[in-house]
N, C-alpha and C. Protein backbone atom coordinates (compact mmCIF):
# COMPACT_ATOMS: atom_id res chain seq x y z
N UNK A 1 15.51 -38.66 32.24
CA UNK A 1 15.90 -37.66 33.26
C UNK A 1 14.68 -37.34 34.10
N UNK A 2 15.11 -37.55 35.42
CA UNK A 2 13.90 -36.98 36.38
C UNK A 2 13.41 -35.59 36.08
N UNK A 3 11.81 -35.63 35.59
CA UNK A 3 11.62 -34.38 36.12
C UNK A 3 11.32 -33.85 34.72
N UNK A 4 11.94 -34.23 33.06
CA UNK A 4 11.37 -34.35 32.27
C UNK A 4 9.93 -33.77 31.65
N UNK A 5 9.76 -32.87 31.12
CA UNK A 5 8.58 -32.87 30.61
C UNK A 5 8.60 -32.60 29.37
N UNK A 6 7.24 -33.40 28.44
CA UNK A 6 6.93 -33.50 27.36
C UNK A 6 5.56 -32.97 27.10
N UNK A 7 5.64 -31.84 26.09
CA UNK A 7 4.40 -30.95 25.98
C UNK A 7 3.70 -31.45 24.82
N UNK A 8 2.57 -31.30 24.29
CA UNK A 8 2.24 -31.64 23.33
C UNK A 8 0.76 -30.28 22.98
N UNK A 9 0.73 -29.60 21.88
CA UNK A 9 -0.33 -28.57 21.27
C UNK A 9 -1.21 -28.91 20.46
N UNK A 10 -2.11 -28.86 20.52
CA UNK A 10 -3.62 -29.27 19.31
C UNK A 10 -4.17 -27.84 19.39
N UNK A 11 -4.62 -27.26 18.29
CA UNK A 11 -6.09 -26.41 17.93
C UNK A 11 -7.23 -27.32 17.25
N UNK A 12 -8.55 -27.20 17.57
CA UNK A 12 -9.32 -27.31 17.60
C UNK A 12 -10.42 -26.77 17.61
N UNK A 13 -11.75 -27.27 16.81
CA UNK A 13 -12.66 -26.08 17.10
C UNK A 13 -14.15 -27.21 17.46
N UNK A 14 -14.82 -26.67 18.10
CA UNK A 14 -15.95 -27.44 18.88
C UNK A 14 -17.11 -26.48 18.53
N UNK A 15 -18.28 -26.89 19.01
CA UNK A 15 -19.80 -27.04 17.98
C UNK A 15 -20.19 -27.17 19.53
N UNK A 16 -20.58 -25.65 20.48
CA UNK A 16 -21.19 -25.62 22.00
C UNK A 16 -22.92 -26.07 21.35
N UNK A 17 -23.70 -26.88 22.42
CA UNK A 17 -25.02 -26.91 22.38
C UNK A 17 -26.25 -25.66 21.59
N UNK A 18 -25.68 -24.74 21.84
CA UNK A 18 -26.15 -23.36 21.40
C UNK A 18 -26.24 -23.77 20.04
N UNK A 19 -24.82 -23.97 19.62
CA UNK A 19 -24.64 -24.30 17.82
C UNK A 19 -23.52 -22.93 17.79
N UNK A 20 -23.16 -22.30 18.78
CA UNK A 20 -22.02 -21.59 18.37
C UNK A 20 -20.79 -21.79 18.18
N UNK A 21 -19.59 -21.65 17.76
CA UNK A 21 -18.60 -22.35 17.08
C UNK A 21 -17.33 -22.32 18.09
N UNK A 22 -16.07 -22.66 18.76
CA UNK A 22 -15.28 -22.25 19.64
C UNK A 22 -13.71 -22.70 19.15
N UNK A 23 -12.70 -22.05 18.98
CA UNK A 23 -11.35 -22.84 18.67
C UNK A 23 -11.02 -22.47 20.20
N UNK A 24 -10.30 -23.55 20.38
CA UNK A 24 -8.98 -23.47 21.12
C UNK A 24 -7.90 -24.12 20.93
N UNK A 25 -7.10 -24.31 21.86
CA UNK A 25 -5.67 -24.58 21.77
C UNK A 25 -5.47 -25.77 22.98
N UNK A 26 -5.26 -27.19 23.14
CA UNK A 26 -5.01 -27.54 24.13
C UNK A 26 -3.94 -28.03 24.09
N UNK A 27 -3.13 -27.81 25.23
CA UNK A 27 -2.12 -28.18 25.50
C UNK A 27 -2.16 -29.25 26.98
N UNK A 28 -0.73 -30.76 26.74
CA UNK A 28 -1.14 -31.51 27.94
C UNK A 28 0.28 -31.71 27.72
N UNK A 29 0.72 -31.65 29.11
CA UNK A 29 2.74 -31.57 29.41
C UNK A 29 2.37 -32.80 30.63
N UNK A 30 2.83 -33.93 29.94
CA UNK A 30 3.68 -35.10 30.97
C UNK A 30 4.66 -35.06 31.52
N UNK A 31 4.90 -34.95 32.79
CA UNK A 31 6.19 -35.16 33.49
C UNK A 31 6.64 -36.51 33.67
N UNK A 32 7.98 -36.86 33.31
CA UNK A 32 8.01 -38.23 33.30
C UNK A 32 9.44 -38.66 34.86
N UNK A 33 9.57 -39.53 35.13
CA UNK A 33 10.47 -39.97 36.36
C UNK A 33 11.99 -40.11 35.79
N UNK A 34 12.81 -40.56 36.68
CA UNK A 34 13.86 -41.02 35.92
C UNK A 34 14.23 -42.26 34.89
N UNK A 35 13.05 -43.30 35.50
CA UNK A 35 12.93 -44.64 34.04
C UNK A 35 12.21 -44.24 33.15
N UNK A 36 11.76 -42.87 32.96
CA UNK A 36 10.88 -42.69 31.78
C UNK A 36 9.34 -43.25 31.86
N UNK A 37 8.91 -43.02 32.96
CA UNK A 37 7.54 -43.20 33.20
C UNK A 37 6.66 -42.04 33.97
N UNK A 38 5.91 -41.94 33.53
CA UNK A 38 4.89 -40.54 33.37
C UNK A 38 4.07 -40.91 34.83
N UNK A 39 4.88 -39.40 35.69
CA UNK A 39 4.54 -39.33 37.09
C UNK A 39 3.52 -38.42 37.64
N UNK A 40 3.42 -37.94 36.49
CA UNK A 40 2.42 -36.47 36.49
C UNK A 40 2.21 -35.74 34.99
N UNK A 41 0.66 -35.51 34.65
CA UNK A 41 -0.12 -35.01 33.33
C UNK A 41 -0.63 -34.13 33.66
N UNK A 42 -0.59 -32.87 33.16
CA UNK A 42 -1.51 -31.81 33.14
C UNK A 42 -1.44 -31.03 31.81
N UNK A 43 -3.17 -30.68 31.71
CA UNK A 43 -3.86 -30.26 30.81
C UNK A 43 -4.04 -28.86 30.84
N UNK A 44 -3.98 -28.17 29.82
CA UNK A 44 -4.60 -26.93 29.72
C UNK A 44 -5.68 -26.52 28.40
N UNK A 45 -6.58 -25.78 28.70
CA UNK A 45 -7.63 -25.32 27.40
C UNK A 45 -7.41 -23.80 27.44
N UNK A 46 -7.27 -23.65 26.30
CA UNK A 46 -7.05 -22.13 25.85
C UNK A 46 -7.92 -21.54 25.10
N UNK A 47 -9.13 -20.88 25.04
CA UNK A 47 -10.46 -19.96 24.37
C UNK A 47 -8.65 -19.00 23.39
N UNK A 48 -9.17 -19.68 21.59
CA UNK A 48 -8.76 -19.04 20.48
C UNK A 48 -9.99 -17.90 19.66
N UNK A 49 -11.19 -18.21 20.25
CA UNK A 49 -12.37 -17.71 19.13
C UNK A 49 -12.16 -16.39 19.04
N UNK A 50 -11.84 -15.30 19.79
CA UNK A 50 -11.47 -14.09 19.67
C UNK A 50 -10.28 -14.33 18.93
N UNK A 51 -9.34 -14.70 18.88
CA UNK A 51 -7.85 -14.31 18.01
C UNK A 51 -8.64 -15.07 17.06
N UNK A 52 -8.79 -16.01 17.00
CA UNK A 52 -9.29 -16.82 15.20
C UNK A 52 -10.43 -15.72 14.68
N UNK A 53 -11.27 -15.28 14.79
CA UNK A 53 -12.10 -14.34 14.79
C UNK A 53 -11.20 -12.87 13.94
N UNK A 54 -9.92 -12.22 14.84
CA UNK A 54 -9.40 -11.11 14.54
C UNK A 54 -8.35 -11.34 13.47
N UNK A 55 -8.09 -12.57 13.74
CA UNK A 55 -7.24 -13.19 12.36
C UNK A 55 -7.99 -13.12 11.20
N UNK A 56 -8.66 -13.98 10.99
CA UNK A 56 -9.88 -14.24 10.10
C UNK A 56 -10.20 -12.65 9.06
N UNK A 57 -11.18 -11.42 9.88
CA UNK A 57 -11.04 -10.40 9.77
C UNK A 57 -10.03 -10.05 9.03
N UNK A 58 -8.67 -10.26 9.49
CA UNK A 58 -7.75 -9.10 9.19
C UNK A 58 -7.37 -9.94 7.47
N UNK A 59 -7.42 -11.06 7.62
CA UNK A 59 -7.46 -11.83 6.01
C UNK A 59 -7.94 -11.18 5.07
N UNK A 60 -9.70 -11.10 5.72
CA UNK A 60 -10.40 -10.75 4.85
C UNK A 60 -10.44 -9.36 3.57
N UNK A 61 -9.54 -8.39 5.36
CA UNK A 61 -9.50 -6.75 4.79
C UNK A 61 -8.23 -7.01 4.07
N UNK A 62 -7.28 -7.98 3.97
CA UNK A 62 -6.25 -8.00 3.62
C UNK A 62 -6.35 -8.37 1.83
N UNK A 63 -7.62 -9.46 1.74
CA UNK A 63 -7.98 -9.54 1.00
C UNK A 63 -8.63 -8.90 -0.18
N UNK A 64 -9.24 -8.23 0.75
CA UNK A 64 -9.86 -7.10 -0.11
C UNK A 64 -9.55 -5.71 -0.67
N UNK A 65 -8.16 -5.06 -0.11
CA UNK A 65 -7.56 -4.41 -0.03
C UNK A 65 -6.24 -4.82 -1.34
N UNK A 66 -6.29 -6.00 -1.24
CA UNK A 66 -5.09 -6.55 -2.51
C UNK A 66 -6.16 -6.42 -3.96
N UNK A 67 -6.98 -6.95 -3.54
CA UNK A 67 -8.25 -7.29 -4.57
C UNK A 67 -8.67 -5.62 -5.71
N UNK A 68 -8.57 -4.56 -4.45
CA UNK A 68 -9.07 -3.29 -4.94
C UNK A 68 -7.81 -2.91 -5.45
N UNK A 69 -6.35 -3.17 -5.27
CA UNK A 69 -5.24 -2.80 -5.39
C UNK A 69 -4.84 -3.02 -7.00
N UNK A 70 -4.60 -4.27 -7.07
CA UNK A 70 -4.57 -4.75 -8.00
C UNK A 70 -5.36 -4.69 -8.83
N UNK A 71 -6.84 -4.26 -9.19
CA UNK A 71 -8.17 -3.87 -10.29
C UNK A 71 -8.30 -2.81 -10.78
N UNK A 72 -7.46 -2.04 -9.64
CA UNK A 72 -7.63 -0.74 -9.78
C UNK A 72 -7.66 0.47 -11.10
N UNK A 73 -8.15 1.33 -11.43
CA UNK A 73 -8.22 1.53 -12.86
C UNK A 73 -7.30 2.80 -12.41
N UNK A 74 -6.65 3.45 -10.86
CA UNK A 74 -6.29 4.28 -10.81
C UNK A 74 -4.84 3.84 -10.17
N UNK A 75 -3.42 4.03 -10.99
CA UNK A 75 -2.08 3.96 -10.90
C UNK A 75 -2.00 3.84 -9.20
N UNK A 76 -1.49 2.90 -8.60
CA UNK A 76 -0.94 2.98 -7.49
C UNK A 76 0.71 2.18 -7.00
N UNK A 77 1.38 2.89 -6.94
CA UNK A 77 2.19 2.36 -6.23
C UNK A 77 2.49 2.15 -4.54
N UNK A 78 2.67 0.86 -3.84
CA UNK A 78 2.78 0.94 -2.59
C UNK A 78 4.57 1.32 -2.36
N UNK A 79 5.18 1.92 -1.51
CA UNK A 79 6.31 2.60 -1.49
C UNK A 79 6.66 2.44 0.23
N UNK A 80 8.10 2.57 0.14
CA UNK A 80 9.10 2.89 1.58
C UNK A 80 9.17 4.10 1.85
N UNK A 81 9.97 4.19 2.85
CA UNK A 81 10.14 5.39 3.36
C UNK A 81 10.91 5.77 2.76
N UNK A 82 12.08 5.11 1.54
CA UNK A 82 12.81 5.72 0.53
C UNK A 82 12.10 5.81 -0.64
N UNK A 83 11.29 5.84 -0.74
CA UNK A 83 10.34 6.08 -2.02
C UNK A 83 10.61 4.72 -2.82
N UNK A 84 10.77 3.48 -2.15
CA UNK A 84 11.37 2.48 -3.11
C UNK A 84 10.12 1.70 -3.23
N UNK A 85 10.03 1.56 -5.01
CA UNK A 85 8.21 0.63 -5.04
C UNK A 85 8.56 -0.48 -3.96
N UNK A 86 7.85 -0.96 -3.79
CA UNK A 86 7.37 -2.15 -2.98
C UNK A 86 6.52 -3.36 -3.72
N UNK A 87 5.44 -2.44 -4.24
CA UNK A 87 4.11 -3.11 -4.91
C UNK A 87 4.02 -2.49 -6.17
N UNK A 88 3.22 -2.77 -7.53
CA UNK A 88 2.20 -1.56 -8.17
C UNK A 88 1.38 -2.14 -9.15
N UNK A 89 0.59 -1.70 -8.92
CA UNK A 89 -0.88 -2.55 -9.50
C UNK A 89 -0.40 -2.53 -11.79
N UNK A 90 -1.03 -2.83 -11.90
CA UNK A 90 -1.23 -2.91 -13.63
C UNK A 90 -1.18 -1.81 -14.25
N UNK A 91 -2.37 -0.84 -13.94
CA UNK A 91 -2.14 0.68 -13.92
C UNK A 91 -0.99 1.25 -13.90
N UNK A 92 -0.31 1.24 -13.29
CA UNK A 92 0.61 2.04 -13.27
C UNK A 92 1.68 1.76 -13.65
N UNK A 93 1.58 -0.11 -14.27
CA UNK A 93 3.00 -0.66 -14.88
C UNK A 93 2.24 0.09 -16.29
N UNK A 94 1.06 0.35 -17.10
CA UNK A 94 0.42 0.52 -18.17
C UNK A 94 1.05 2.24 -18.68
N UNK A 95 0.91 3.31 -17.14
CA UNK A 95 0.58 4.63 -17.29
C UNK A 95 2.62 4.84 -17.62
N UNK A 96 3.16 4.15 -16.31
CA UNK A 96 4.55 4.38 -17.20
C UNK A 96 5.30 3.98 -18.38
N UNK A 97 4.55 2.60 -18.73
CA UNK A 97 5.18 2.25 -19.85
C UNK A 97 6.34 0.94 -19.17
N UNK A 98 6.21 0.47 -18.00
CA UNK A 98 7.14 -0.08 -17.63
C UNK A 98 6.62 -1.32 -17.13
N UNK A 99 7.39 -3.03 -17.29
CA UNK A 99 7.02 -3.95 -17.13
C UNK A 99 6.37 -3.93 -15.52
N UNK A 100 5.76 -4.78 -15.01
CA UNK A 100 5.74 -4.82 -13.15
C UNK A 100 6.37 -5.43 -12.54
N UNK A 101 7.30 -6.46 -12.92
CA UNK A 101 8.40 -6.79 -12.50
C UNK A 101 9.69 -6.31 -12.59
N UNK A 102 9.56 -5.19 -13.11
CA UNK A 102 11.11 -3.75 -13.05
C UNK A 102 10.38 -2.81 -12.58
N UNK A 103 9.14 -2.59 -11.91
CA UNK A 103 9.32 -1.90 -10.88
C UNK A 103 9.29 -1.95 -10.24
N UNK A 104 9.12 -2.82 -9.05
CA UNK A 104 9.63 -3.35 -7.83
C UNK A 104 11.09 -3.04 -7.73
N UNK A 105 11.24 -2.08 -6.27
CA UNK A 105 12.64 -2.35 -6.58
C UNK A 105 13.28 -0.91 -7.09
N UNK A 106 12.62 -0.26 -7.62
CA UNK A 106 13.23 0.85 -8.32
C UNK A 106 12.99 2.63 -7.60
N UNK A 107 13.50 3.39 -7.38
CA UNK A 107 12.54 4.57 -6.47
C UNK A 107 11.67 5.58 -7.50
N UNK A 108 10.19 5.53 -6.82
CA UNK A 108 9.62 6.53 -7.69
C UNK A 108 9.95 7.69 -7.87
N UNK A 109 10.78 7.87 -7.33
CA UNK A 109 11.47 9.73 -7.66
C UNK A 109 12.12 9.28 -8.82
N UNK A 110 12.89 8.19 -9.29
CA UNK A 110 13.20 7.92 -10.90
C UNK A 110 12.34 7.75 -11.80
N UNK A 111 10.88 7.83 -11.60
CA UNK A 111 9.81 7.55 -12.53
C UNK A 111 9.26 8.70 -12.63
N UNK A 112 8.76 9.24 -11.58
CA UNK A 112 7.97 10.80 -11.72
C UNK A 112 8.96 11.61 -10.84
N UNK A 113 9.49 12.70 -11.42
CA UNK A 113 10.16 14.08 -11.06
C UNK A 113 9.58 14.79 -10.45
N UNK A 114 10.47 15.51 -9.47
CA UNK A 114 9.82 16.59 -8.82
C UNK A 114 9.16 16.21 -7.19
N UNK A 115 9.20 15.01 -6.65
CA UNK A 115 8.94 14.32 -5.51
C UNK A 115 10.01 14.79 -4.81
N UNK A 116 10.35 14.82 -3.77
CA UNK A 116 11.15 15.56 -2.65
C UNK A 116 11.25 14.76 -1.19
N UNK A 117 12.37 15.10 -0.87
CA UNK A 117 12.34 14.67 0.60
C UNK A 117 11.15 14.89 2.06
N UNK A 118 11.09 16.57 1.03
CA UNK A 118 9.93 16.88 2.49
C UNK A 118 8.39 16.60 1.69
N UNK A 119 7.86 15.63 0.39
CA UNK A 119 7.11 15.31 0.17
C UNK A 119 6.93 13.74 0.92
N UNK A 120 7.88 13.07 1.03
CA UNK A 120 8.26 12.02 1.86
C UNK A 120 7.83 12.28 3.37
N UNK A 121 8.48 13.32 3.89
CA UNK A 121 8.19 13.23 5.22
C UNK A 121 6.66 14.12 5.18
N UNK A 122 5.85 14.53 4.52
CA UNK A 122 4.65 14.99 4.77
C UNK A 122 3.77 13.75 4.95
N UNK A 123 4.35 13.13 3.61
CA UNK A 123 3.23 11.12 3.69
C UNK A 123 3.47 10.62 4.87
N UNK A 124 4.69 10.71 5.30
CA UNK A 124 4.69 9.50 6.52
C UNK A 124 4.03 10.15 7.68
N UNK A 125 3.96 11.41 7.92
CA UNK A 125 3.36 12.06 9.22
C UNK A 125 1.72 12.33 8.92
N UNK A 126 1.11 12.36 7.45
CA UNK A 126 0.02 12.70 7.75
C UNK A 126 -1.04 11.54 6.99
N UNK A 127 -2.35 11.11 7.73
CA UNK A 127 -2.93 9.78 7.09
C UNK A 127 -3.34 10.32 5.31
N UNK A 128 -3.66 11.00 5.13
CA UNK A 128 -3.88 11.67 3.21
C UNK A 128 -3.49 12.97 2.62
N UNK A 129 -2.72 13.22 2.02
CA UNK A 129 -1.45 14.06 1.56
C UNK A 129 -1.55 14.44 0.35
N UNK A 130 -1.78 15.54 -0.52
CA UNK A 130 -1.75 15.86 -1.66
C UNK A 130 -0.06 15.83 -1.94
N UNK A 131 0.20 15.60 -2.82
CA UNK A 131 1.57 15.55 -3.35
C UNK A 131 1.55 16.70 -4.50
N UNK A 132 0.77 16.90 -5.13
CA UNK A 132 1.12 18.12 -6.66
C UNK A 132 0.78 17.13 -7.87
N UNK A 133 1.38 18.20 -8.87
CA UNK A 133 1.17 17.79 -10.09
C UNK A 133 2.84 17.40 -10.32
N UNK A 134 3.19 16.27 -10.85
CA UNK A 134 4.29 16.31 -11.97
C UNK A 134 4.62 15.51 -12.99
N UNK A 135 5.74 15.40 -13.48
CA UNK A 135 5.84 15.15 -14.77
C UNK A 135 6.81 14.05 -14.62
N UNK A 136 6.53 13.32 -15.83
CA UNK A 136 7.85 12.49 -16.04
C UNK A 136 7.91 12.14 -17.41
N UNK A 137 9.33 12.14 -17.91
CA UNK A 137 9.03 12.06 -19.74
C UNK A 137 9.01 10.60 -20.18
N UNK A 138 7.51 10.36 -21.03
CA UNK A 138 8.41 9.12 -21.72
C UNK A 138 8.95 8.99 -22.93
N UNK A 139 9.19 8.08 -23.40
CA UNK A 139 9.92 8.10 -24.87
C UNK A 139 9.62 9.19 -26.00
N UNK A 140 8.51 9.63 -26.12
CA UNK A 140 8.22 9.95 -27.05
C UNK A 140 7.12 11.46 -27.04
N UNK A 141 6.89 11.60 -25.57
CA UNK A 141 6.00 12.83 -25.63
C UNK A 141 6.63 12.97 -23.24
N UNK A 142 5.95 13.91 -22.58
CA UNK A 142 6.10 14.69 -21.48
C UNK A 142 4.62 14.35 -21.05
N UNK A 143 4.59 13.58 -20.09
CA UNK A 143 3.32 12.85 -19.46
C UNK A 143 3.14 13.65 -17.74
N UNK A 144 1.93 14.18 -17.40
CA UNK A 144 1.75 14.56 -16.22
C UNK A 144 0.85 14.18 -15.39
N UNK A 145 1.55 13.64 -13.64
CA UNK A 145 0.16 13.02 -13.09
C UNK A 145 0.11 14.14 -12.09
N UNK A 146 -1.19 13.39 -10.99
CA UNK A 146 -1.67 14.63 -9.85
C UNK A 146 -1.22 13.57 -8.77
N UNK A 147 -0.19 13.13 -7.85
CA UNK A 147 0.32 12.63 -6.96
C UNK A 147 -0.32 12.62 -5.80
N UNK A 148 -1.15 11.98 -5.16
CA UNK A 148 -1.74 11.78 -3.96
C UNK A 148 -1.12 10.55 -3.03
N UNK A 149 -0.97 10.46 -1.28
CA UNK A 149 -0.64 9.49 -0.67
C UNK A 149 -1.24 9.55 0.21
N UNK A 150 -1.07 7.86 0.78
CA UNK A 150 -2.48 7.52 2.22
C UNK A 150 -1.25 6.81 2.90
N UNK A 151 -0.94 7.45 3.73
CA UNK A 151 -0.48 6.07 4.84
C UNK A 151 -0.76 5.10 5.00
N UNK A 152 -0.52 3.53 5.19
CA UNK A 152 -0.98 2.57 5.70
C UNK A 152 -0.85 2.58 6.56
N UNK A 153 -1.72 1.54 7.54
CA UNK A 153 -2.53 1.46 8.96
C UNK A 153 -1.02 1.05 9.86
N UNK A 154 -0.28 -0.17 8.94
CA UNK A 154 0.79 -0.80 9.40
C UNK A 154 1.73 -0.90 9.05
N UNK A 155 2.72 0.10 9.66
CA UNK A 155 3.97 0.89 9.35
C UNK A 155 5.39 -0.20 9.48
N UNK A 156 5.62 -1.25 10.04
CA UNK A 156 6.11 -1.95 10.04
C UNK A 156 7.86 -1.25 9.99
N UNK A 157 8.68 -2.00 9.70
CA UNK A 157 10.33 -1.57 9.47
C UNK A 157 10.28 -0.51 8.07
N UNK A 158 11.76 0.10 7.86
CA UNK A 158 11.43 0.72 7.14
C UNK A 158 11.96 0.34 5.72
N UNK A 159 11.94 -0.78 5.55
CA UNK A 159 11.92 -2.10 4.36
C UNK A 159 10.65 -2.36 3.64
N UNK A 160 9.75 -1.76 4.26
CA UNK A 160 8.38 -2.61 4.08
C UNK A 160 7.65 -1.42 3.22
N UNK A 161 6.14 -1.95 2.99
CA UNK A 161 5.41 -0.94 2.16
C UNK A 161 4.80 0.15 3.31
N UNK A 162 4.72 1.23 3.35
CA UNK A 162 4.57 2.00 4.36
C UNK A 162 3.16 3.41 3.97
N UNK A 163 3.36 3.73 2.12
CA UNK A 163 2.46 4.82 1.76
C UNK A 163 2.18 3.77 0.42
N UNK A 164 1.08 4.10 0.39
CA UNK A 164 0.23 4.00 -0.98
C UNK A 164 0.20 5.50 -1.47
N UNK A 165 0.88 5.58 -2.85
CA UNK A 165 0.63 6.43 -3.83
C UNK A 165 -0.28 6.39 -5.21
N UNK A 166 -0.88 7.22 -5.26
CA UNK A 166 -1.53 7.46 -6.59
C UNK A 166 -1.31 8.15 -7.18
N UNK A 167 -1.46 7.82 -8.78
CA UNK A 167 -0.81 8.67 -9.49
C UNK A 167 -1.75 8.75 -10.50
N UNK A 168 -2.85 10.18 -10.91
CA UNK A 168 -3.66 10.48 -12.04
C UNK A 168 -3.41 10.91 -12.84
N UNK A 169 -3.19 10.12 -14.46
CA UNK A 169 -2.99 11.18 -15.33
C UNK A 169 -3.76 12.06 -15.72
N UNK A 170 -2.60 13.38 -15.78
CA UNK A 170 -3.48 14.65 -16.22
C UNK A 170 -3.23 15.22 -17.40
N UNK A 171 -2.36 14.44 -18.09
CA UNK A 171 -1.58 15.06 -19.32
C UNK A 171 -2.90 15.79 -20.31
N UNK A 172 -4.39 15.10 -20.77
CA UNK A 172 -5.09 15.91 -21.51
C UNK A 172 -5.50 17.41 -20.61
N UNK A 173 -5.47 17.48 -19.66
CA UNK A 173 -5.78 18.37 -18.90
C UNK A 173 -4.09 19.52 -19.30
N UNK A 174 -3.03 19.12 -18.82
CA UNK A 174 -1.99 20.24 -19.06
C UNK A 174 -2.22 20.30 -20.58
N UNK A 175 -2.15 19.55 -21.19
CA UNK A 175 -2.56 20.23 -22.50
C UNK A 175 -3.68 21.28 -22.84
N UNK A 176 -4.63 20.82 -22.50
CA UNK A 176 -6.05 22.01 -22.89
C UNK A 176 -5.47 23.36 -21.97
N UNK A 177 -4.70 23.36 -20.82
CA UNK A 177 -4.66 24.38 -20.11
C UNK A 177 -3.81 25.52 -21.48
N UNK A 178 -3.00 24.68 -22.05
CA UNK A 178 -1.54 25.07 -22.18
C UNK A 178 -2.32 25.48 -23.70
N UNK A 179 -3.21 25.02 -24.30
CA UNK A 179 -3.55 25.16 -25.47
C UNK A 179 -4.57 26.66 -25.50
N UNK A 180 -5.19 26.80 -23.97
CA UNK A 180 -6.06 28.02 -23.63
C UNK A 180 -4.88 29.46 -23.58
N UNK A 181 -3.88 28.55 -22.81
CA UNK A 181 -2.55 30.12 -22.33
C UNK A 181 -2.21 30.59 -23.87
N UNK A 182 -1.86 29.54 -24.67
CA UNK A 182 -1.79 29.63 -26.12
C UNK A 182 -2.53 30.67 -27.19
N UNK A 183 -4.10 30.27 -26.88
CA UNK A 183 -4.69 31.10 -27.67
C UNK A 183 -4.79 32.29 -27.08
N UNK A 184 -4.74 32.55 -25.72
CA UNK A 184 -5.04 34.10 -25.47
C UNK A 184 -3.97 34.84 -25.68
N UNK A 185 -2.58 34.19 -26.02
CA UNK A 185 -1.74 34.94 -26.31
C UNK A 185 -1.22 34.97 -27.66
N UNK A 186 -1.92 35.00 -28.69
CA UNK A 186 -2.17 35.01 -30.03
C UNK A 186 -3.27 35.21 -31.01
N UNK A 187 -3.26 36.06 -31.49
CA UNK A 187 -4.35 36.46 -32.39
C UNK A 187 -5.20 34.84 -33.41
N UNK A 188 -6.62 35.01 -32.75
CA UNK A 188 -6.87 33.66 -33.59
C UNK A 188 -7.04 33.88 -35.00
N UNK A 189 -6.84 34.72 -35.50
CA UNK A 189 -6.88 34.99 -37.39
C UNK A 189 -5.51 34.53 -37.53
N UNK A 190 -4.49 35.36 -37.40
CA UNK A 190 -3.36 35.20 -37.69
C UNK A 190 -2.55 34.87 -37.17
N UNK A 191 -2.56 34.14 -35.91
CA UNK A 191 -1.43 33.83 -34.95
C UNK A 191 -0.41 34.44 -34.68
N UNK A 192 -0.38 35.97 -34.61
CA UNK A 192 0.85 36.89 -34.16
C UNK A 192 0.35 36.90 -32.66
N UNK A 193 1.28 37.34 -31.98
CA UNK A 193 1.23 37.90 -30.50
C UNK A 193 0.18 38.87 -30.36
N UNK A 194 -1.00 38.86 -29.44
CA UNK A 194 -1.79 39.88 -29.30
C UNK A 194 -1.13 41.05 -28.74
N UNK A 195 -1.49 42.42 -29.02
CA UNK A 195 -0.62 43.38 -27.91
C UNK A 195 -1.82 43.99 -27.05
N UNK A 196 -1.10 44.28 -26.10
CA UNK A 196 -1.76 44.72 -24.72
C UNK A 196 -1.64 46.03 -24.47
N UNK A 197 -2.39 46.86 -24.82
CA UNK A 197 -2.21 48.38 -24.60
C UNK A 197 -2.45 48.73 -22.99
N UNK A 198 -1.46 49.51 -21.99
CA UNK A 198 -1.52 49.66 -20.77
C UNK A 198 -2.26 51.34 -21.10
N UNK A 199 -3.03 52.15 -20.84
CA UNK A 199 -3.35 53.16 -20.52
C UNK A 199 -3.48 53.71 -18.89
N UNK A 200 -2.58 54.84 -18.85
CA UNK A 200 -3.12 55.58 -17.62
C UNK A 200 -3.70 56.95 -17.62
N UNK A 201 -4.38 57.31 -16.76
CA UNK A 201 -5.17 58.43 -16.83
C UNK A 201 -4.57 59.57 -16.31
């Protein structure tokens, strides 16, 4: 067919005199006649070193960011805008008691209690968010973390991972609190109720 053109794309990267490094992209589109013979070629060069460069980069942080994720000695789950895991490091398959392949998939408001709708919309509007203290029971004893969230940079659909949560356990901590409320309200000889004499003048 007259008029025909056939494109063809290469990347490439070249080694300038300097010794500095360059990708591009070239592209060369033949126009061919009606017997199929090439009546006209043109070339184009496209400078990639800035995008290969910001690509590259964004690997790296991507990399490193999975790297700290996953090592992490502090519970994180990455989460939706429905609180639905997404991600969660080892930690936090360890702190609930739950494999990491059942939690993907599952919403952390079924794991830790007491999370809320307008704790949801505080994460998504603000870049670092205290969440509280709460609880969630497991089998055999009432476990409590301190809930913190960070927005991620790249909010994407609302399918995707959107807040990183952390979750610290504090359970020796509610205990010692609960063990202090304890003793002041009991005689340490005998463990009766202390009484509180009110006097007025």
């Amino acid at each position: 067919m007259a008029g025909e053109i056939e494109v063809a794309q290469r990347k490439k990267r070249y080694r300038l005199p300097t010794g500095a490094q360059v990708w591009v992209r070239m592209s060369a589109a033949a126009v061919k006649d009606a017997s199929g013979a090439v009546v006209h070629l043109a070339t184009q060069i496209e400078d990639l070193t800035e995008q290969r460069g910001v690509e590259r980069r964004l690997a790296v942080s991507e990399a490193r960011f999975r790297g700290m994720f996953e090592n992490s000695p502090v519970a994180i789950a990455l989460v939706d805008l429905a609180w639905v895991i997404r991600s969660a490091n080892v930690a936090l398959s360890d702190l609930v008691g739950v494999a990491l392949v059942d939690l993907v998939g599952r919403p952390l408001r079924g794991i830790v209690g007491g999370l809320t709708k307008s704790d949801l919309t505080r994460a998504a509007r603000q870049r670092s968010v205290m969440l509280g203290e709460h609880p969630f029971t497991m089998p055999t004893f009432l476990r409590w973390v301190l809930a913190a969230s960070t927005r991620l940079e790249s909010i994407g659909d609302g399918n995707s991972a959107t807040l990183a949560v952390r979750l610290i356990d504090i359970t020796k901590l509610k205990v010692g609190e609960e063990a202090l409320r304890q003793h002041g309200l009991h005689d340490e000889l005998t463990g009766l109720p202390t009484e509180v004499c009110i006097t007025s003048a």
